[in-house]
C-alpha atoms as a PDB file:
ATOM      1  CA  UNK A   1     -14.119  -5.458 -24.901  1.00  0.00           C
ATOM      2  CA  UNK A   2     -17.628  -5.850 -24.869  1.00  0.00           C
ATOM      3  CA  UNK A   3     -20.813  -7.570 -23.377  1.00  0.00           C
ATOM      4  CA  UNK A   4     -24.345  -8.249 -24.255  1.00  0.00           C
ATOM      5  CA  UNK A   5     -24.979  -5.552 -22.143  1.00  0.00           C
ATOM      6  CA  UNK A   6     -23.013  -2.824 -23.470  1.00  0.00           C
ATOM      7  CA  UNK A   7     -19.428  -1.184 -23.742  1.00  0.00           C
ATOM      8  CA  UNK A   8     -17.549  -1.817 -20.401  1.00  0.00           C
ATOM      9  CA  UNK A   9     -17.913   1.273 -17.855  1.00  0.00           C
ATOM     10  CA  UNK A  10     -13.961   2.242 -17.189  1.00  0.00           C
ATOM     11  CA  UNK A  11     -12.979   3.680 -13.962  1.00  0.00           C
ATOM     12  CA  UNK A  12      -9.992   4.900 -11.900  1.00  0.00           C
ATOM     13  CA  UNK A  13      -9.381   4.595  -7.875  1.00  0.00           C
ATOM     14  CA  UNK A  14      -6.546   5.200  -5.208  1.00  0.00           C
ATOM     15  CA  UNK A  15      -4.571   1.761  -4.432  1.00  0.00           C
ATOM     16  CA  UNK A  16      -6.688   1.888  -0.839  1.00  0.00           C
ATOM     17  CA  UNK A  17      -9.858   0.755  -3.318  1.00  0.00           C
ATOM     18  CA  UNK A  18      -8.133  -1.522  -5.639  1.00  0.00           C
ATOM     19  CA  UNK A  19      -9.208  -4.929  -3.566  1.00  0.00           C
ATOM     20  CA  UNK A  20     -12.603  -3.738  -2.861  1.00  0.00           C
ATOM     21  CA  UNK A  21     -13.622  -2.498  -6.414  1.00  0.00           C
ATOM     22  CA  UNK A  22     -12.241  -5.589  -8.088  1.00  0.00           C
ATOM     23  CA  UNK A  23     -14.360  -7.458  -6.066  1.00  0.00           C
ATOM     24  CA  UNK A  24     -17.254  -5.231  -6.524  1.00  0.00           C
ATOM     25  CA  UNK A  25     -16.682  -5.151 -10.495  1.00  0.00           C
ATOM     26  CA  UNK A  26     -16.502  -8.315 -10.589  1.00  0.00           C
ATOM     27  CA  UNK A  27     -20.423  -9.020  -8.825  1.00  0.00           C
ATOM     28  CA  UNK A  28     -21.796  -6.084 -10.834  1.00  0.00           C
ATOM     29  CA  UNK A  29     -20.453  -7.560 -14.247  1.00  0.00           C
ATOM     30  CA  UNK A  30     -22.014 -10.850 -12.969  1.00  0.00           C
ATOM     31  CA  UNK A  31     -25.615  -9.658 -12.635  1.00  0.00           C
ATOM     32  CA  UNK A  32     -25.633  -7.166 -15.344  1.00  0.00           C
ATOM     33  CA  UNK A  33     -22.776  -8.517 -17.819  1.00  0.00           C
ATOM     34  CA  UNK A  34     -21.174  -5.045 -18.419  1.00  0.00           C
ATOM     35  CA  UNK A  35     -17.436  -5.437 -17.923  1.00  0.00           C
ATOM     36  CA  UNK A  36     -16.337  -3.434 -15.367  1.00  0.00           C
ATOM     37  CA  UNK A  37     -12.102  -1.881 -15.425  1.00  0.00           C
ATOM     38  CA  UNK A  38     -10.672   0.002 -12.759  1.00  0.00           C
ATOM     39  CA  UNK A  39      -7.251   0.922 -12.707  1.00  0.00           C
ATOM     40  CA  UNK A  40      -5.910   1.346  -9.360  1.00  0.00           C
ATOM     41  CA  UNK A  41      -2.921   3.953  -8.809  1.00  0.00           C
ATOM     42  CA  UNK A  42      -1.463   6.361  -6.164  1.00  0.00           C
ATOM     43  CA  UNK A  43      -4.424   8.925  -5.068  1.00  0.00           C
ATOM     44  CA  UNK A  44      -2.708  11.985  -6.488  1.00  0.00           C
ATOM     45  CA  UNK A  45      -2.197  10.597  -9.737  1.00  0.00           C
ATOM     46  CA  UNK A  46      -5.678   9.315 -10.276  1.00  0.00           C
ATOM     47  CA  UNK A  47      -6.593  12.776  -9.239  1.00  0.00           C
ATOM     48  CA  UNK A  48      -4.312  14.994 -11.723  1.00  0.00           C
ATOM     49  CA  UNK A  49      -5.010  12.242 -14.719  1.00  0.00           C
ATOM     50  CA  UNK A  50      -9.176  12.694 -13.739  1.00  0.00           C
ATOM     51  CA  UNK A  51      -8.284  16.479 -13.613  1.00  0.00           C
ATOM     52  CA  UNK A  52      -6.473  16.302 -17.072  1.00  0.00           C
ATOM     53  CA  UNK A  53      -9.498  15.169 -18.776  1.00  0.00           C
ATOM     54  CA  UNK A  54      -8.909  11.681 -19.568  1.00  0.00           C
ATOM     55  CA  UNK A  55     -11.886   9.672 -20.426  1.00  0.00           C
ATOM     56  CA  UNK A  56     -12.643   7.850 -17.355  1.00  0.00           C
ATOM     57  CA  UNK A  57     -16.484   7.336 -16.655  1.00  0.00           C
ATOM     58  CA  UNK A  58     -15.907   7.151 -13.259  1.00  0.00           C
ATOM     59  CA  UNK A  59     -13.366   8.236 -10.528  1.00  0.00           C
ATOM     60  CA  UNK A  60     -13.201   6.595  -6.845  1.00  0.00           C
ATOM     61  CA  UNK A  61     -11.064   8.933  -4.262  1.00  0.00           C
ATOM     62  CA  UNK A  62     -11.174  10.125  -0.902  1.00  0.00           C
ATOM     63  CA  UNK A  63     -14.144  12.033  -0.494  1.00  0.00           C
ATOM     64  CA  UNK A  64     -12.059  15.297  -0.464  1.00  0.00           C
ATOM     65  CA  UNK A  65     -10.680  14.754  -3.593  1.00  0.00           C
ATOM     66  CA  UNK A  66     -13.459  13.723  -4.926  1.00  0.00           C
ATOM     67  CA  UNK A  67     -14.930  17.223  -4.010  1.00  0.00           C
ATOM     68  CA  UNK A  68     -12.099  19.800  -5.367  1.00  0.00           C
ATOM     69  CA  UNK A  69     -12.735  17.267  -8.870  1.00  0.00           C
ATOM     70  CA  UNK A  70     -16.513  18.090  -8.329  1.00  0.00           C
ATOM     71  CA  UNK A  71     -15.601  21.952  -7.649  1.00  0.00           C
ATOM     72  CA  UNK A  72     -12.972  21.941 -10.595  1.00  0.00           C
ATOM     73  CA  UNK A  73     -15.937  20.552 -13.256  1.00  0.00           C
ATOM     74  CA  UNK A  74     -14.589  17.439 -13.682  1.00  0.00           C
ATOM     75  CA  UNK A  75     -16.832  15.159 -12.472  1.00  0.00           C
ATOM     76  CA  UNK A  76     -21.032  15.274 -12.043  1.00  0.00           C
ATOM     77  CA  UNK A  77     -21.271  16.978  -8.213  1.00  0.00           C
ATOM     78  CA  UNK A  78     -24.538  15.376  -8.593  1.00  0.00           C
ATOM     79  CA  UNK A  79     -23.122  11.957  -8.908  1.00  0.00           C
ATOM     80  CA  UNK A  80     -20.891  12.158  -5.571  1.00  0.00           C
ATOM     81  CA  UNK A  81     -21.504   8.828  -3.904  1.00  0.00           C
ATOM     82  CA  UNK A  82     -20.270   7.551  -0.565  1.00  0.00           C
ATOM     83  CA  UNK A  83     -18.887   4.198  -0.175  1.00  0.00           C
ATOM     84  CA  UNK A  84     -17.052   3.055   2.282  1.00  0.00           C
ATOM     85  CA  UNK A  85     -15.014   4.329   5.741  1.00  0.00           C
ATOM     86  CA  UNK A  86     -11.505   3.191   5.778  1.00  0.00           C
ATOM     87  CA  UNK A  87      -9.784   3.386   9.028  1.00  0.00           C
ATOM     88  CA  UNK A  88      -5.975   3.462   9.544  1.00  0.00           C
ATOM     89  CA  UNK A  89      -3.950   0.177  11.023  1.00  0.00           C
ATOM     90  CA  UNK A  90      -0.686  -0.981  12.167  1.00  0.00           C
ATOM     91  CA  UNK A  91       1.600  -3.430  10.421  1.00  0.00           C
ATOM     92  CA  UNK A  92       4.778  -5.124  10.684  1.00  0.00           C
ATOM     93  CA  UNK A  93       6.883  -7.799   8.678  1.00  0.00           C
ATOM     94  CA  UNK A  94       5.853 -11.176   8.979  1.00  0.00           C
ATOM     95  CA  UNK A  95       7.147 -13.025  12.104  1.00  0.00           C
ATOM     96  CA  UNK A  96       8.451 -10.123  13.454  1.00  0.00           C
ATOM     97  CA  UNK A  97       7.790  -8.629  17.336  1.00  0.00           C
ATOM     98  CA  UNK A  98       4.317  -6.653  17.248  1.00  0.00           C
ATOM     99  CA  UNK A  99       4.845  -3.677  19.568  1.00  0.00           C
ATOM    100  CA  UNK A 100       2.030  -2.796  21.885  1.00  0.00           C
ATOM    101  CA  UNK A 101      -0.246  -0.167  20.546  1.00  0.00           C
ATOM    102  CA  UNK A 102      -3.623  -0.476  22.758  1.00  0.00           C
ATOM    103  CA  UNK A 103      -3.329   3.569  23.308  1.00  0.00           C
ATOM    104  CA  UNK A 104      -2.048   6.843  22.417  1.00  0.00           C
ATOM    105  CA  UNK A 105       1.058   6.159  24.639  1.00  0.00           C
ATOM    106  CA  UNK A 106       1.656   2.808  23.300  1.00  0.00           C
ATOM    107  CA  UNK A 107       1.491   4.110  19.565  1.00  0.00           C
ATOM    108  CA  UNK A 108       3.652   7.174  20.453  1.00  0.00           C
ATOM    109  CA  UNK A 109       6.405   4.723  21.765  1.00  0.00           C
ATOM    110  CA  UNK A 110       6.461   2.229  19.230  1.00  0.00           C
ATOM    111  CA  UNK A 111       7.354   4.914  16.595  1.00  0.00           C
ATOM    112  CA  UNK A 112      10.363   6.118  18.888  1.00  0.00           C
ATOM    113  CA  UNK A 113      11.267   2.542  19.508  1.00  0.00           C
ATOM    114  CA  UNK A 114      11.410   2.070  15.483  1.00  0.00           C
ATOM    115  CA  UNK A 115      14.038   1.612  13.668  1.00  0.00           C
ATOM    116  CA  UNK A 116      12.138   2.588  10.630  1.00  0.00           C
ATOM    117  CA  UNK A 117       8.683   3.752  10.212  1.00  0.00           C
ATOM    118  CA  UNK A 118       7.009   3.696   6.834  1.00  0.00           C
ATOM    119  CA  UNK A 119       4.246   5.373   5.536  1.00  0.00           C
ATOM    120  CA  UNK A 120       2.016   6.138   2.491  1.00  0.00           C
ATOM    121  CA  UNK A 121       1.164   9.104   0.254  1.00  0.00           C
ATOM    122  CA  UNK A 122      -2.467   9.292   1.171  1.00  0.00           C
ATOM    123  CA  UNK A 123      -4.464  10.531   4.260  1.00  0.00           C
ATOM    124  CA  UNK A 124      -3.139   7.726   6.153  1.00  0.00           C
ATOM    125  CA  UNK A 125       0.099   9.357   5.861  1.00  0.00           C
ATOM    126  CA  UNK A 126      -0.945  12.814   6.423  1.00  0.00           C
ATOM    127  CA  UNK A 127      -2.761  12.150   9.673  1.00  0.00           C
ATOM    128  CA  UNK A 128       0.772  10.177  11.140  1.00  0.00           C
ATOM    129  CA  UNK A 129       2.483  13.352  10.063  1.00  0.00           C
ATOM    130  CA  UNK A 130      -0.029  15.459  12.128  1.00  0.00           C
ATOM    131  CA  UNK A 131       0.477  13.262  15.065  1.00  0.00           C
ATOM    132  CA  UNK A 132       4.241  13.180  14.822  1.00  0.00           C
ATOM    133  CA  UNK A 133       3.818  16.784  15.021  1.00  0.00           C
ATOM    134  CA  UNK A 134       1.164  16.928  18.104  1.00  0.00           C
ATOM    135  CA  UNK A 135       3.499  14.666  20.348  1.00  0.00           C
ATOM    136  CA  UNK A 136       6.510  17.305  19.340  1.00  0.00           C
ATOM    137  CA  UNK A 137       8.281  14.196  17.854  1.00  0.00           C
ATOM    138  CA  UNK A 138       8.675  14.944  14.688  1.00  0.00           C
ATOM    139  CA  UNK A 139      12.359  16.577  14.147  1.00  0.00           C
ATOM    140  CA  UNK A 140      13.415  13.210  16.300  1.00  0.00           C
ATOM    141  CA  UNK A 141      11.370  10.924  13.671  1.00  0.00           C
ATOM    142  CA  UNK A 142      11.870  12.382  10.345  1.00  0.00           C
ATOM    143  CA  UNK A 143      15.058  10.923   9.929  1.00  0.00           C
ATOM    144  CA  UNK A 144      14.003   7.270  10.309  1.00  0.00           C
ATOM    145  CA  UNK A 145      10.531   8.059   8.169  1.00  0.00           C
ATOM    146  CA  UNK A 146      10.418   6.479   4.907  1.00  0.00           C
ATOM    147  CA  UNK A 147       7.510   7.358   2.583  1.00  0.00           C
ATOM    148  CA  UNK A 148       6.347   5.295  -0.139  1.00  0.00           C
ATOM    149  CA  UNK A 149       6.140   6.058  -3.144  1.00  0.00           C
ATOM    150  CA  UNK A 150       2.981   6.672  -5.028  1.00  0.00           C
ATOM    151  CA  UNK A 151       1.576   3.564  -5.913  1.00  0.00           C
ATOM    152  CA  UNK A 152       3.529   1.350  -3.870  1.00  0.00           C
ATOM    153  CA  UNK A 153       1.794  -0.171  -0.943  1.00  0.00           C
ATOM    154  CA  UNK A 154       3.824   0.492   2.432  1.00  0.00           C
ATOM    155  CA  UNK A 155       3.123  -3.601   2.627  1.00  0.00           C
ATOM    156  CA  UNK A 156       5.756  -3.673  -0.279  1.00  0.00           C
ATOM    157  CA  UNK A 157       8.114  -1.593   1.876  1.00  0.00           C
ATOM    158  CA  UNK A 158       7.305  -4.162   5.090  1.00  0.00           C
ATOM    159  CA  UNK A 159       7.877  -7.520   3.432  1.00  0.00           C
ATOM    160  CA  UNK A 160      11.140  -6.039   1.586  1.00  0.00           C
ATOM    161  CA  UNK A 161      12.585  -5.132   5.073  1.00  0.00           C
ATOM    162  CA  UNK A 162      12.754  -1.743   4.027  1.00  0.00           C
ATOM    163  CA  UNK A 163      10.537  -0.473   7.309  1.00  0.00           C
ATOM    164  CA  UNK A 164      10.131  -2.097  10.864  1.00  0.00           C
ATOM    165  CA  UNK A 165       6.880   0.093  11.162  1.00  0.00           C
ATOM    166  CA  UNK A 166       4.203   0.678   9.042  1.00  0.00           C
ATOM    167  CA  UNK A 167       0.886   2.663   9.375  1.00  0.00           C
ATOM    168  CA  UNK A 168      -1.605   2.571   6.083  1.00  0.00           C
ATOM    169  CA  UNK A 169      -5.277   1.553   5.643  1.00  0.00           C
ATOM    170  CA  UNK A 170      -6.018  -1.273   6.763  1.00  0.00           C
ATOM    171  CA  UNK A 171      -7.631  -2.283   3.322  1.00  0.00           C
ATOM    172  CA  UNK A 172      -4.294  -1.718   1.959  1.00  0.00           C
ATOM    173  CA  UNK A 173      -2.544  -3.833   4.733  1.00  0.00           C
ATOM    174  CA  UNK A 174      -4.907  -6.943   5.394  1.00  0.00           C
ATOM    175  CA  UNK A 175      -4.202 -10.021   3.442  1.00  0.00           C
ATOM    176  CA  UNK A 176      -0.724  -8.849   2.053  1.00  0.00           C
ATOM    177  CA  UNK A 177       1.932 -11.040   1.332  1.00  0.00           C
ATOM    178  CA  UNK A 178       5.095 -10.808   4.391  1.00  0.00           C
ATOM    179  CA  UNK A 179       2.744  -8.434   6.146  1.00  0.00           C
ATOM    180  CA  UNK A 180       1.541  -8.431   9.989  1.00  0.00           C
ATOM    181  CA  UNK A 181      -1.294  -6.399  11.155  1.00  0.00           C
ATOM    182  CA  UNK A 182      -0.638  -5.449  14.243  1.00  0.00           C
ATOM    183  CA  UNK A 183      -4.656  -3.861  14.269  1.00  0.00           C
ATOM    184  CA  UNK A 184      -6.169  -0.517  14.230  1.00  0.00           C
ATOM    185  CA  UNK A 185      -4.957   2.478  15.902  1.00  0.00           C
ATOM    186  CA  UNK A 186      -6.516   3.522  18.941  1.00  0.00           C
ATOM    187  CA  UNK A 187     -10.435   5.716  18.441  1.00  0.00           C
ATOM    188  CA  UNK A 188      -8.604   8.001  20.607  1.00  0.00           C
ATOM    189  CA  UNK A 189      -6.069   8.894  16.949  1.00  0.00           C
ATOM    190  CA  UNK A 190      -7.947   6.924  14.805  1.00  0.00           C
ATOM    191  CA  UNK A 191      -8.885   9.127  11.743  1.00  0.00           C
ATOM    192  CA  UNK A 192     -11.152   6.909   9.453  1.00  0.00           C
ATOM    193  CA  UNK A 193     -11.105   8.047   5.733  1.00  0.00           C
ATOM    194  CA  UNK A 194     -14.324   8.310   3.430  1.00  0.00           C
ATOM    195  CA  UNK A 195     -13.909   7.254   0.228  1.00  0.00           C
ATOM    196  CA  UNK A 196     -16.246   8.392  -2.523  1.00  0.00           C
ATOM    197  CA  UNK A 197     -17.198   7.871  -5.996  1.00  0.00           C
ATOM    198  CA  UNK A 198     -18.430  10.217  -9.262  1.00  0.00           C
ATOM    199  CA  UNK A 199     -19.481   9.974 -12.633  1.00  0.00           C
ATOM    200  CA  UNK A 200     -16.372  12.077 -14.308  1.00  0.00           C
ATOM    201  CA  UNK A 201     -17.837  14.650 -17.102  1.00  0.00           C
ATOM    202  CA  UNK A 202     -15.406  12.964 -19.602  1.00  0.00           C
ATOM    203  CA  UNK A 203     -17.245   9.744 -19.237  1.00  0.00           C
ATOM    204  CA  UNK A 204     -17.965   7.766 -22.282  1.00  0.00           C
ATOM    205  CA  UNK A 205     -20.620   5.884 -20.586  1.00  0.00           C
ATOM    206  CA  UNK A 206     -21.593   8.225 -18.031  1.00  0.00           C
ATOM    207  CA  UNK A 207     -25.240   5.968 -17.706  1.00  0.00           C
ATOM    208  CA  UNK A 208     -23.933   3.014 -17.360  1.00  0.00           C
ATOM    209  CA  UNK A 209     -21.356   4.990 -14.786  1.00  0.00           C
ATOM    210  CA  UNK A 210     -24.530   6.143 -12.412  1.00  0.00           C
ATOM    211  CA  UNK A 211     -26.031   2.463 -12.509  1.00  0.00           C
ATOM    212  CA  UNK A 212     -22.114   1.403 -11.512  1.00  0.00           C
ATOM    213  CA  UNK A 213     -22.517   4.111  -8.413  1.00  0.00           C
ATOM    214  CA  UNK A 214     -26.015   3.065  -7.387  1.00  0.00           C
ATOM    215  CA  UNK A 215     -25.078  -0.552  -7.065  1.00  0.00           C
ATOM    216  CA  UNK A 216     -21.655   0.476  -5.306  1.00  0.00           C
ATOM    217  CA  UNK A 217     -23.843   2.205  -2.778  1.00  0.00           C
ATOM    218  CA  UNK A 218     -26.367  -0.293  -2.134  1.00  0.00           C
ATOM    219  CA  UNK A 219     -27.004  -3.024   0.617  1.00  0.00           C
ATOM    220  CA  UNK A 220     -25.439  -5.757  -1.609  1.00  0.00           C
ATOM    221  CA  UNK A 221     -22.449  -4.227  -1.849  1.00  0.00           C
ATOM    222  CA  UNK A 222     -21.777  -4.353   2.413  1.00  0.00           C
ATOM    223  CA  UNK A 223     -20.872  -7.660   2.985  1.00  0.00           C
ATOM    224  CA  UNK A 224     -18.159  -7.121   0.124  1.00  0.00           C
ATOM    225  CA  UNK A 225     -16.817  -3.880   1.648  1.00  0.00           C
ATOM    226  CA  UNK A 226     -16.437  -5.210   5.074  1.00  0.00           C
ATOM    227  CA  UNK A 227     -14.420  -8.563   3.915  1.00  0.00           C
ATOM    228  CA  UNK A 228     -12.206  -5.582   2.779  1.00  0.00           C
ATOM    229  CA  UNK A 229     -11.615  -4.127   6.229  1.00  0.00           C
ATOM    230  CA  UNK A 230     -13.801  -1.217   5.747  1.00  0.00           C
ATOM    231  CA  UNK A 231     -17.089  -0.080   6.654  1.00  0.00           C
ATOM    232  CA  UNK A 232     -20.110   0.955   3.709  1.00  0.00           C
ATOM    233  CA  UNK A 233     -20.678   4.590   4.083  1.00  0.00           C
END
């Protein structure tokens, strides 16, 4: 596909970006009319298919990913671009009970009250393990923890009555089909995630790819990122 403007500038992201780049790709492609494709997949895949060399021209992860990539040579360490903040929210099936989760306490004793608690492959996931593990919880939990898998949305796993409980980013949450957001964990265990872009050295339009970045990064771009329940970077 092509534009007056040039061959389209193809990109990769974890899920927790799909909403917000598609919107984002879309306003860029308006005002420069350079088609903009970003498939969205689980954040370790992206990461091992940007790792294997394939030709994206740009690569949108959590900003520690984004780094080993940078440190590994594939992407432009130059290029690393912060975009947005991403905190981590609570969610249960539509028109079910919302358990109480205004503090630390609250959180701890919804997960023990839980049936089932589900969770995602991402840093959302790894910070619930880490708190499972701080309340010394987490032999008592494991049994009723379901993790989704990579690529799947623990939304999917809420609105298929798969989970009772589920903790994700709230990007990844918001607007879902069969899906309740409960609202954000406490700041006391709230653990906000940084999401960040690069040019990856395979690019094909590694150009166009930095003039993608700049715009992702600028003022126009905020009111976008916060109708996505983040926060620019």
């Amino acid at each position: 596909m092509t534009s007056a403007s040039g061959e389209r500038v193809r990109g990769i992201s974890s899920m927790a970006m799909r909403h917000v780049l598609a919107e984002l790709g879309g306003a860029y492609e308006s005002r420069t009319r350079r088609p903009v494709v970003v498939e969205a997949v689980g954040g370790i895949d992206a990461a091992r298919r940007v790792a294997d060399g394939e030709a994206f021209d740009f690569v949108v992860l959590a900003a520690d990913a984004i780094d080993r990539l940078a440190a590994s040579g594939r992407v432009d360490a130059a290029s690393r671009t912060e975009l947005a903040r991403s905190g981590i929210a609570v969610a249960v099936a539509a028109g079910t009970a919302r358990p109480v989760i205004d503090d630390e306490a609250a959180v701890r004793d919804a997960i023990v009250r839980a049936k089932s608690v589900g969770y995602s492959t991402g840093p959302s996931g790894d910070h619930l393990l880490r708190l499972l593990e701080r309340w010394g919880i987490a032999a008592d939990v494991a049994p009723r923890l379901v993790r989704a898998k990579a690529g799947v949305p623990v939304a999917t796993l809420l609105a298929q009555g798969d989970v009772e409980l589920g903790f994700q980013q709230l990007s990844e949450l918001m607007g879902m089909a069969g899906v309740d957001v409960v609202g954000p964990l406490p700041a006391t265990i709230q653990q906000p995630t940084v999401f960040a872009a690069a040019v990856c050295t395979a690019a094909r339009q590694a150009p166009a790819a930095h003039a993608l970045l700049t715009f992702l990064a600028s003022p126009l771009a905020d009111p976008m990122i916060r109708r996505h329940g983040m926060e620019p970077a």
